[in-house]
Structures are given as C-alpha cells and as structure tokens.
Protein backbone atom coordinates (compact mmCIF):
# COMPACT_ATOMS: atom_id res chain seq x y z
CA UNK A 1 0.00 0.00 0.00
CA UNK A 2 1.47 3.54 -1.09
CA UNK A 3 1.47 6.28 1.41
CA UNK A 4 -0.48 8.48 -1.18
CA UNK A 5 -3.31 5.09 -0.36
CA UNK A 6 -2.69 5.49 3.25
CA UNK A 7 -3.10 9.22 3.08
CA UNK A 8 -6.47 8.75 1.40
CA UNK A 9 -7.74 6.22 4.22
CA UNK A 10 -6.73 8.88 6.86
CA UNK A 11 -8.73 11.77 4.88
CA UNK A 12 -11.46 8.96 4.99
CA UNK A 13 -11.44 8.44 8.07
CA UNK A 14 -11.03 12.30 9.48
CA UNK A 15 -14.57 13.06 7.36
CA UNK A 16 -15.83 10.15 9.23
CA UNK A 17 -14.86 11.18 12.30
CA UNK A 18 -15.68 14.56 12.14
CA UNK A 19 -14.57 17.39 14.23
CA UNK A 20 -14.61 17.30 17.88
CA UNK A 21 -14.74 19.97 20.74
CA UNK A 22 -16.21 22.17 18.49
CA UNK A 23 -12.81 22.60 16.12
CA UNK A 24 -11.60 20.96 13.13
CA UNK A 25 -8.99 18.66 13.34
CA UNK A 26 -7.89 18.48 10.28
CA UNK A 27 -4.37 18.76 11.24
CA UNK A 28 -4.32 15.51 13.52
CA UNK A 29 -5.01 12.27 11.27
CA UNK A 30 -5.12 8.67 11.52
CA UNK A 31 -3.63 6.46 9.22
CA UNK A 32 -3.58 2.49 8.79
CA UNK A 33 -0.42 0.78 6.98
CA UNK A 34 -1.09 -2.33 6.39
CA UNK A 35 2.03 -3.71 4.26
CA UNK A 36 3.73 -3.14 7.35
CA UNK A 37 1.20 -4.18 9.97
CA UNK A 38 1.41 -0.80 11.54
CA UNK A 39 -1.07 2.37 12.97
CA UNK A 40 0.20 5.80 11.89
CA UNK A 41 -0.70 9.20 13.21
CA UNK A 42 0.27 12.52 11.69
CA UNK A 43 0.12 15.48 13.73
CA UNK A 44 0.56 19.33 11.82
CA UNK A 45 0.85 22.62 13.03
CA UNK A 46 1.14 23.41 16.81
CA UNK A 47 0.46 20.90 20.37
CA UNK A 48 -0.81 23.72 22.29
CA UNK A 49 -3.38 24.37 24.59
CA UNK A 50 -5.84 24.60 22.02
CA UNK A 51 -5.11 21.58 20.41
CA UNK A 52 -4.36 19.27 23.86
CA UNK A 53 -8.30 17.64 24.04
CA UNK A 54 -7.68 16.86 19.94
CA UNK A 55 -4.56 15.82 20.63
CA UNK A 56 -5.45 13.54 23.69
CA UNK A 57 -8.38 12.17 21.60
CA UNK A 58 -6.59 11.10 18.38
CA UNK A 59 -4.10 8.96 21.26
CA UNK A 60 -6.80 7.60 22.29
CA UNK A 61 -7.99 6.26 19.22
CA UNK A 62 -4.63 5.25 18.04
CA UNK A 63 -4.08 3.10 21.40
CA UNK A 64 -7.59 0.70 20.19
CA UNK A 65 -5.61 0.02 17.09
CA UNK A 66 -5.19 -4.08 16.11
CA UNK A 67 -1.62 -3.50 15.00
CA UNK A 68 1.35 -4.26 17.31
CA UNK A 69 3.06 -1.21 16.18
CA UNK A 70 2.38 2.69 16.52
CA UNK A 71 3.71 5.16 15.00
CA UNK A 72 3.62 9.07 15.89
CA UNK A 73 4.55 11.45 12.82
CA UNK A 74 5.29 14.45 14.92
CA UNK A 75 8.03 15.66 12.00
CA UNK A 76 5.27 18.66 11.19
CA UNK A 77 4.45 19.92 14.13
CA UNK A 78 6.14 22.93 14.93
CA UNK A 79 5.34 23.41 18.61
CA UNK A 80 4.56 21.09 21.09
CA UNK A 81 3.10 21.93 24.61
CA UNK A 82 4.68 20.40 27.83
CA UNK A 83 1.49 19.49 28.74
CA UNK A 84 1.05 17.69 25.10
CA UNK A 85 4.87 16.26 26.22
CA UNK A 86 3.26 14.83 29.26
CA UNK A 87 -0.01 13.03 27.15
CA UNK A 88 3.08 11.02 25.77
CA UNK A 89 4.15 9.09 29.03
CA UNK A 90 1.01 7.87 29.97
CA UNK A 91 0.39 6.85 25.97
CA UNK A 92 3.13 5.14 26.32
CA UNK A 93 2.64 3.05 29.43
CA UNK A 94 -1.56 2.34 28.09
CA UNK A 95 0.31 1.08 24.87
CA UNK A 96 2.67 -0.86 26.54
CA UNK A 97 0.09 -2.61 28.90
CA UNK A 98 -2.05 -3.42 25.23
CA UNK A 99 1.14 -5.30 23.94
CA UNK A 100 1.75 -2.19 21.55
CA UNK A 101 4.80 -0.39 20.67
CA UNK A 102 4.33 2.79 20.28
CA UNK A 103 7.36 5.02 17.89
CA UNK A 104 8.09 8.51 17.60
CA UNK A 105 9.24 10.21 14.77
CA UNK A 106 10.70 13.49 15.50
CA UNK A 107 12.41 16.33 12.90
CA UNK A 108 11.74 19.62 14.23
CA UNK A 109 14.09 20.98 16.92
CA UNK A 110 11.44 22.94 18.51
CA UNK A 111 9.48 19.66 19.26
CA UNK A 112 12.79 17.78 20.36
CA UNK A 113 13.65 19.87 22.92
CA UNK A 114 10.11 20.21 25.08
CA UNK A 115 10.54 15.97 24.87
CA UNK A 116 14.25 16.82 26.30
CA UNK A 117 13.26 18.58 28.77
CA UNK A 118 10.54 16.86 29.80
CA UNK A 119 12.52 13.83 30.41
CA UNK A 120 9.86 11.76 27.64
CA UNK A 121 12.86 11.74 24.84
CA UNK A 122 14.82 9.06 26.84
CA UNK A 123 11.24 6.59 26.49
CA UNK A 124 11.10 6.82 23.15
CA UNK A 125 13.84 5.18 20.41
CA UNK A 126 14.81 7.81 18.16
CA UNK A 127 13.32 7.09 14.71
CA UNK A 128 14.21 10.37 12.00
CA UNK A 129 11.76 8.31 9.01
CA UNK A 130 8.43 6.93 8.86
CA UNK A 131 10.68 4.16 7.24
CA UNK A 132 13.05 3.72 9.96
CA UNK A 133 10.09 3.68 12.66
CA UNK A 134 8.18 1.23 10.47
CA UNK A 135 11.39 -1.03 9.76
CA UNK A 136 12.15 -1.49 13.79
C-alpha cells in the first residue's frame, strides 16, 4: 500500500470522524499501513493548549488500534506543549500494557527539545523516518 493510499484512508477516516470539541482537526489524522502491519498518526501545526483535548483524543484512538506497532509522525508539528509532552508518558505506558509499541518520529528541533526537557525523549527510540520507525 502507497502512502499516497494510506493518506487517502486517513482523509477517509477524518470526514468520518468529524470534528470534535467544536474545532476541526484536520491537522491531527489517523492512518492504517497495512504492508507493514502498523497504525500511523500525523500530527501538523502546533500541540498547544488549544489543540491538547484533539490531541489527547486522536491517542486515544490510536491506542484501540489491532496492530502491534504505533507510529507518531510528529516531523510537522512545529510546537509542542509540555502538557502535550506529558499526554506522551502515559500513551506510552496504556500502549505498553495493550502489547503495543508505540514510535516517535521526530524532525523539528522545537518539538525535540520540550521531549528533552521533559525527560519523555529518553522513552522513546529515536526514529528520523516513517521508514526507519516502520522497519524497527
């Protein structure tokens, strides 16, 4: 399955999921590879307060996923709260305790360094590609 495919199930399933808390979500998306057995999520634009209940939601979903591997695309987001930062540990313990790994993939600086000083960097493997996340 091409990621142009993939990209089309996640537009799919954004219109079916509509927005929530009164805002579109457009920017947060789910996506489904199957060639690889794995959940994606994309996240674009900014973490912040604003976007934290969207945010927390589209983990949520993500974590009922039947794939043993997740994988966070956080390479467009250019901001990322602390409190966003801190939705990631306990994501990652619920995925954990559902026999599911759950990846980063990182590219903006910005983004790098709230998980660095948060202290969540150090739970997560460093993964710079969707490719290199979905590979192991």
């Amino acid at each position: 399955m091409s990621l142009v495919t993939e990209h089309q199930q996640a537009e799919e399933w954004h219109r079916l999921a509509g927005p929530q808390h009164g805002r579109d979500i457009r920017r947060l998306t789910q996506q489904d590879s199957v060639r690889r057995g794995c959940a994606v999520a994309r996240v674009e634009g900014e973490l912040d307060a604003a976007m934290y209940d969207d945010f927390y939601d589209l983990l949520r979903r993500c974590l009922h996923t039947d794939r043993s591997i997740l994988v966070l695309d956080l390479r467009a987001a250019g901001f990322m709260s602390i409190r966003s930062a801190s939705l990631l540990v306990s994501a990652k313990a619920d995925a954990a305790a559902r026999g599911l790994d759950l990846r980063l993939v990182c590219g903006r600086k910005e983004v790098e360094r709230v998980l660095e000083v948060t202290g969540v960097r150090p739970l997560f493997r460093h993964y710079p590609t969707i490719e290199a996340a979905l590979g192991g």
